[in-house]
N, C-alpha and C. Protein backbone atom coordinates (compact mmCIF):
# COMPACT_ATOMS: atom_id res chain seq x y z
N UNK A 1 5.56 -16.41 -19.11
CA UNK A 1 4.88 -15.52 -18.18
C UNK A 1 5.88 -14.50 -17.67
N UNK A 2 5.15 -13.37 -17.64
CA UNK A 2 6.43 -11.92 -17.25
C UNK A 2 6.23 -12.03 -16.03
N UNK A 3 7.52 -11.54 -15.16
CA UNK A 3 7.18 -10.50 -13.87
C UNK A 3 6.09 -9.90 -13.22
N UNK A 4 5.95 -10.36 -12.46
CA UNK A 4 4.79 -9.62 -11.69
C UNK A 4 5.54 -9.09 -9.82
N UNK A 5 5.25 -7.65 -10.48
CA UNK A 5 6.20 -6.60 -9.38
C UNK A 5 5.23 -6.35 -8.01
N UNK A 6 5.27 -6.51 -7.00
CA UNK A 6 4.70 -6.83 -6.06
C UNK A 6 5.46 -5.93 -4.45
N UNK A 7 4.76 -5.43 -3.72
CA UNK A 7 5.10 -5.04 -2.15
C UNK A 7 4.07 -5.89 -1.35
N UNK A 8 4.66 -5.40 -0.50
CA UNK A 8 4.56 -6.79 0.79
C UNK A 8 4.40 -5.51 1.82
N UNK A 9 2.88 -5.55 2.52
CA UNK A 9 2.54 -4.96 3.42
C UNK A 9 2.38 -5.69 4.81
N UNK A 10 2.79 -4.95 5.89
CA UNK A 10 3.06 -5.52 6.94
C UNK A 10 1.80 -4.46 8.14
N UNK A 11 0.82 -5.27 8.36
CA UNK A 11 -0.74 -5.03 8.92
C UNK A 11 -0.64 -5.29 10.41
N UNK A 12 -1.52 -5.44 10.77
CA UNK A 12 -2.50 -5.48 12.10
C UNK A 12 -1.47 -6.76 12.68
N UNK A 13 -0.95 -6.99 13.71
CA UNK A 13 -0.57 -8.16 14.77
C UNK A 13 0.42 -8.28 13.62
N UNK A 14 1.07 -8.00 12.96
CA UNK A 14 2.57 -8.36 12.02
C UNK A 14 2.23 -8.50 11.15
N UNK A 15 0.84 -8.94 10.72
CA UNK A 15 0.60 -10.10 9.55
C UNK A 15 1.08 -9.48 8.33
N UNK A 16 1.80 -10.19 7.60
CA UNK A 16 2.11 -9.71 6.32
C UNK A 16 1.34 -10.59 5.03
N UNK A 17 1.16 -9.53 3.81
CA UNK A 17 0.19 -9.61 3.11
C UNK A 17 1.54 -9.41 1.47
N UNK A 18 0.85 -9.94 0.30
CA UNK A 18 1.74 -9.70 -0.97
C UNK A 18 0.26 -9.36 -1.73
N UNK A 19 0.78 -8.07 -2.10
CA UNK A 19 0.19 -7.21 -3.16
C UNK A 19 0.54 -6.95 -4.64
N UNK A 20 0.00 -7.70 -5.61
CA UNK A 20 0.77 -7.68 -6.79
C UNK A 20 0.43 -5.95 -7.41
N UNK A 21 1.24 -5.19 -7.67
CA UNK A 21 1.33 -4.06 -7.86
C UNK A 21 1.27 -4.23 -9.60
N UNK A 22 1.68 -4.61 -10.23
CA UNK A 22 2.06 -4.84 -11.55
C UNK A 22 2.94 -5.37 -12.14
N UNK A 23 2.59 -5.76 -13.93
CA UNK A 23 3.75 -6.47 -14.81
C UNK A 23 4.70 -6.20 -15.47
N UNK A 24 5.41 -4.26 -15.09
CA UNK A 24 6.06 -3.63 -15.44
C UNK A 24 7.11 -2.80 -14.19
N UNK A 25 7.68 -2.58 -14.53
CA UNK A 25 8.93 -1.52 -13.39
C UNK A 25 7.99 -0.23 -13.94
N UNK A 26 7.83 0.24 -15.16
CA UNK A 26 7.40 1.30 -15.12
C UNK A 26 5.31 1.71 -14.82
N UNK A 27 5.21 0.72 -14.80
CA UNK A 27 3.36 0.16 -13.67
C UNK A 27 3.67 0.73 -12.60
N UNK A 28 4.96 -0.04 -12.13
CA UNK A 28 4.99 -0.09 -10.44
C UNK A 28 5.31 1.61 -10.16
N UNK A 29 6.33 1.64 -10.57
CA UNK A 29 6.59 3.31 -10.38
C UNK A 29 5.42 4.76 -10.52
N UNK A 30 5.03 4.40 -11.65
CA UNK A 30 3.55 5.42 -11.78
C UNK A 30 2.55 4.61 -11.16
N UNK A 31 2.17 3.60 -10.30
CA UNK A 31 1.17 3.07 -9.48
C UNK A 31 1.18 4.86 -8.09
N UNK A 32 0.09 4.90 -7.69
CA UNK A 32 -0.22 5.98 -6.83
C UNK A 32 -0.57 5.42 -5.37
N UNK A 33 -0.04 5.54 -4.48
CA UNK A 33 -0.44 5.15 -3.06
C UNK A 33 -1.94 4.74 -2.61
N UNK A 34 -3.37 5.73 -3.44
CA UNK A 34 -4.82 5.63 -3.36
C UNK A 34 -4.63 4.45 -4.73
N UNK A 35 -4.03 4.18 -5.29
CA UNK A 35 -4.45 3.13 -6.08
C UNK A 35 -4.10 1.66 -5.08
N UNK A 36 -3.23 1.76 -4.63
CA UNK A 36 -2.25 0.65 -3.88
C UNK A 36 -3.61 0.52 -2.62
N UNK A 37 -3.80 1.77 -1.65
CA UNK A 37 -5.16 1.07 -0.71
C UNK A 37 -6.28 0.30 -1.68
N UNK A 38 -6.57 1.21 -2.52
CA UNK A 38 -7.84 0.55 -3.11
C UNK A 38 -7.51 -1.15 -3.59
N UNK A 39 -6.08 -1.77 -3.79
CA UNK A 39 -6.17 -2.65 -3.82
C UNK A 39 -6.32 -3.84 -2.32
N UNK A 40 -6.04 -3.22 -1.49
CA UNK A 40 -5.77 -3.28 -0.18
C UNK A 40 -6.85 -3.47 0.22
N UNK A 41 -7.84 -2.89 0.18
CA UNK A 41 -9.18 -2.80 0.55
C UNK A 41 -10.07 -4.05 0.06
N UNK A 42 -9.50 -4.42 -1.12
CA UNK A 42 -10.52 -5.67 -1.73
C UNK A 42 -9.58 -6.81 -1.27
N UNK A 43 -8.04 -6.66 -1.16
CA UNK A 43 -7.64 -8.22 -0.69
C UNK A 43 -8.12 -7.85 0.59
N UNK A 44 -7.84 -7.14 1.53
CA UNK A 44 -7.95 -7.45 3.13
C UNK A 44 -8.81 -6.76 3.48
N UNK A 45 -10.31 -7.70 3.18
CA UNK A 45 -11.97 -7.05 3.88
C UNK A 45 -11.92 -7.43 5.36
N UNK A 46 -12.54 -6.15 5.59
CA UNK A 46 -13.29 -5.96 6.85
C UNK A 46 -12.08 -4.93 7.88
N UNK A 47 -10.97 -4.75 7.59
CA UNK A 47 -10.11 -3.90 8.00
C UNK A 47 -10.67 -2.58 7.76
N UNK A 48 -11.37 -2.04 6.92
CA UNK A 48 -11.88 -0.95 7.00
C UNK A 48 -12.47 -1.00 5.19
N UNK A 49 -13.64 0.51 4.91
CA UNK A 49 -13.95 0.85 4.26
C UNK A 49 -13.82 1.64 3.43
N UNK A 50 -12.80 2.69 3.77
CA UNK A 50 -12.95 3.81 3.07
C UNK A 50 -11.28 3.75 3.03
N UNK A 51 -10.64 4.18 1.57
CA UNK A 51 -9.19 4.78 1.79
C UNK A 51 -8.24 5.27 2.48
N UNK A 52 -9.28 6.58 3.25
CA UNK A 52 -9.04 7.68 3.96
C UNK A 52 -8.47 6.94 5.26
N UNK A 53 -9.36 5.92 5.63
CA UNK A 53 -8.57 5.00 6.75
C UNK A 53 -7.68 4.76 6.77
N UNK A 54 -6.75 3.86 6.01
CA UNK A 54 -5.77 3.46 5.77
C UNK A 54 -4.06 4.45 5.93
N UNK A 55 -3.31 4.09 6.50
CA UNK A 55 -2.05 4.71 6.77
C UNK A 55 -1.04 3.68 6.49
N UNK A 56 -0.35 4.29 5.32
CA UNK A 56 0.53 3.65 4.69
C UNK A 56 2.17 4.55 4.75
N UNK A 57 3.16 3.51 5.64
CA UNK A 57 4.38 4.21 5.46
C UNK A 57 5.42 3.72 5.28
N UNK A 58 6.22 3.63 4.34
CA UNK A 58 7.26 3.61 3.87
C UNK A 58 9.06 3.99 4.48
N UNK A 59 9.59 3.40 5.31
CA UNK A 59 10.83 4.17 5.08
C UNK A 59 10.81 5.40 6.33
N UNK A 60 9.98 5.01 6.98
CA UNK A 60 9.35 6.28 8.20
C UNK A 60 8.89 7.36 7.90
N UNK A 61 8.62 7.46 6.33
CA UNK A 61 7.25 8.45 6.16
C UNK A 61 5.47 7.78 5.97
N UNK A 62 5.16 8.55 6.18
CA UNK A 62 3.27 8.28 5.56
C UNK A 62 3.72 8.95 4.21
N UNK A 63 3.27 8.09 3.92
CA UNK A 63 2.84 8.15 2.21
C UNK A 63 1.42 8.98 1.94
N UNK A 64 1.75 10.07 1.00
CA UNK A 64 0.22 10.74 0.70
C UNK A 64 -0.24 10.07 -0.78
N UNK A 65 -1.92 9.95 -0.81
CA UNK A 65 -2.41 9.49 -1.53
C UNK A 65 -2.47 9.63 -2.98
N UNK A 66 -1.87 10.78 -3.21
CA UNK A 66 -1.48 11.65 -4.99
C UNK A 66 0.07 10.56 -4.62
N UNK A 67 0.80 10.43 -3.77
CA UNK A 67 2.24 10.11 -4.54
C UNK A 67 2.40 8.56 -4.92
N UNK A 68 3.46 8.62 -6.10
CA UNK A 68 3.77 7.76 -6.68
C UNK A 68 4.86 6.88 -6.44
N UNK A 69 4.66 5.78 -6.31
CA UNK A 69 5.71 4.62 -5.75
C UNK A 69 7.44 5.05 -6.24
N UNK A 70 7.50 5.66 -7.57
CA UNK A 70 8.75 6.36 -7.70
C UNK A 70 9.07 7.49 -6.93
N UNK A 71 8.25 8.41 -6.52
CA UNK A 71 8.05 9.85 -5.44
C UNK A 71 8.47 8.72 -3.80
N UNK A 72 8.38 7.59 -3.75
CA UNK A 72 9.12 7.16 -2.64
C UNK A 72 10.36 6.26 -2.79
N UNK A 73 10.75 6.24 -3.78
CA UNK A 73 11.37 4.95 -4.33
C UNK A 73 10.99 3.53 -3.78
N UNK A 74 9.75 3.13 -3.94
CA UNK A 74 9.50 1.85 -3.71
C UNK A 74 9.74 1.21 -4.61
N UNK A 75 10.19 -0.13 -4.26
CA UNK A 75 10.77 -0.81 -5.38
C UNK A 75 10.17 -2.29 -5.04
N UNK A 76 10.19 -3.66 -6.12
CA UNK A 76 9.54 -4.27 -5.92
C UNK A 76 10.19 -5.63 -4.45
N UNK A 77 9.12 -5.93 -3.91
CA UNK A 77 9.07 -6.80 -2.38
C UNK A 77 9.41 -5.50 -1.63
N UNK A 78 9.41 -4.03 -1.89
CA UNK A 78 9.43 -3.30 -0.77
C UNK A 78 8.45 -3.80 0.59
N UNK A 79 8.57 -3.45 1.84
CA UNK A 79 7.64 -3.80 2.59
C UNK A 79 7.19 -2.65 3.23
N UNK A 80 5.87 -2.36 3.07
CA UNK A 80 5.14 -0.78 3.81
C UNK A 80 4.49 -1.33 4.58
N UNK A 81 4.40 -0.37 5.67
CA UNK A 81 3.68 -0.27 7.23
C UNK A 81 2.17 0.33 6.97
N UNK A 82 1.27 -1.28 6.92
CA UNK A 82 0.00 -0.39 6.98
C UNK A 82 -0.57 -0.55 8.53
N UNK A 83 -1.44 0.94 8.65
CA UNK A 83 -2.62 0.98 10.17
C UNK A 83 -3.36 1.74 9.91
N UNK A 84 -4.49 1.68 10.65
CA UNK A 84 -5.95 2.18 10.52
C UNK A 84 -6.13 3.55 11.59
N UNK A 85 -6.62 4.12 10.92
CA UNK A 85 -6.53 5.14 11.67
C UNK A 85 -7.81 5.10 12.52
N UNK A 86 -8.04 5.43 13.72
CA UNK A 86 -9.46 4.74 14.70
C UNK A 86 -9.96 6.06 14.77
N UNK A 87 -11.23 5.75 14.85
CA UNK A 87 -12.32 6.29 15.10
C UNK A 87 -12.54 6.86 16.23
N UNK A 88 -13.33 8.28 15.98
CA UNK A 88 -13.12 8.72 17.50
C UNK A 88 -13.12 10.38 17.53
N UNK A 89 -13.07 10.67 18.40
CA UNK A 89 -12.75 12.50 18.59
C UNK A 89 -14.19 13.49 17.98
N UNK A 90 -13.98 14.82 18.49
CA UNK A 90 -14.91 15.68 18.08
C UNK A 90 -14.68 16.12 16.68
C-alpha cells in the first residue's frame, strides 16, 4: 500500500480533522484549495453548505480557491486554519 498525503485542518473549538489529499506528492501539489473544501464539506457536515463559506488559511494567508497546494507550499500533515464565514450584513 502507497502513501497517502494528507493535511490536517484545524476547525471550530480547535478540533482538528485529517484530510487525505492524495497518493502522490505530485496529486497533492496540483490539488486546488475549492477541491480541498469540497472535500471538507462531505467529511465535516453540517458546518456549512456551500464552498464560498469556508475560509481556509495557511501560513497567515487565506488561501484563494483557483490556488494550488504548491502556489502555497503545502506540504503533507501541513495544518490549515479553517472558519466559516457568518452570515449577515446588507
Amino acid at each position: 500500500m502507497g502513501k497517502i498525503y494528507q493535511v490536517i485542518i484545524q476547525g471550530i473549538m480547535d478540533k482538528k480533522s485529517t484530510i487525505d489529499v492524495g497518493s502522490s506528492e505530485e496529486e497533492m501539489n496540483n490539488t486546488t484549495v475549492l477541491e480541498l473544501k469540497k472535500k471538507l464539506l462531505l467529511k465535516l457536515p453540517g458546518n456549512s453548505d456551500s464552498p464560498e463559506d469556508l475560509r481556509l488559511i495557511f501560513a497567515g494567508k487565506q488561501l484563494e480557491d483557483s490556488g494550488k497546494f504548491s502556489d502555497y507550499h503545502i506540504k503533507d500533515k501541513s495544518i490549515i486554519l479553517m472558519v466559516l464565514r457568518l452570515p449577515g450584513g446588507n
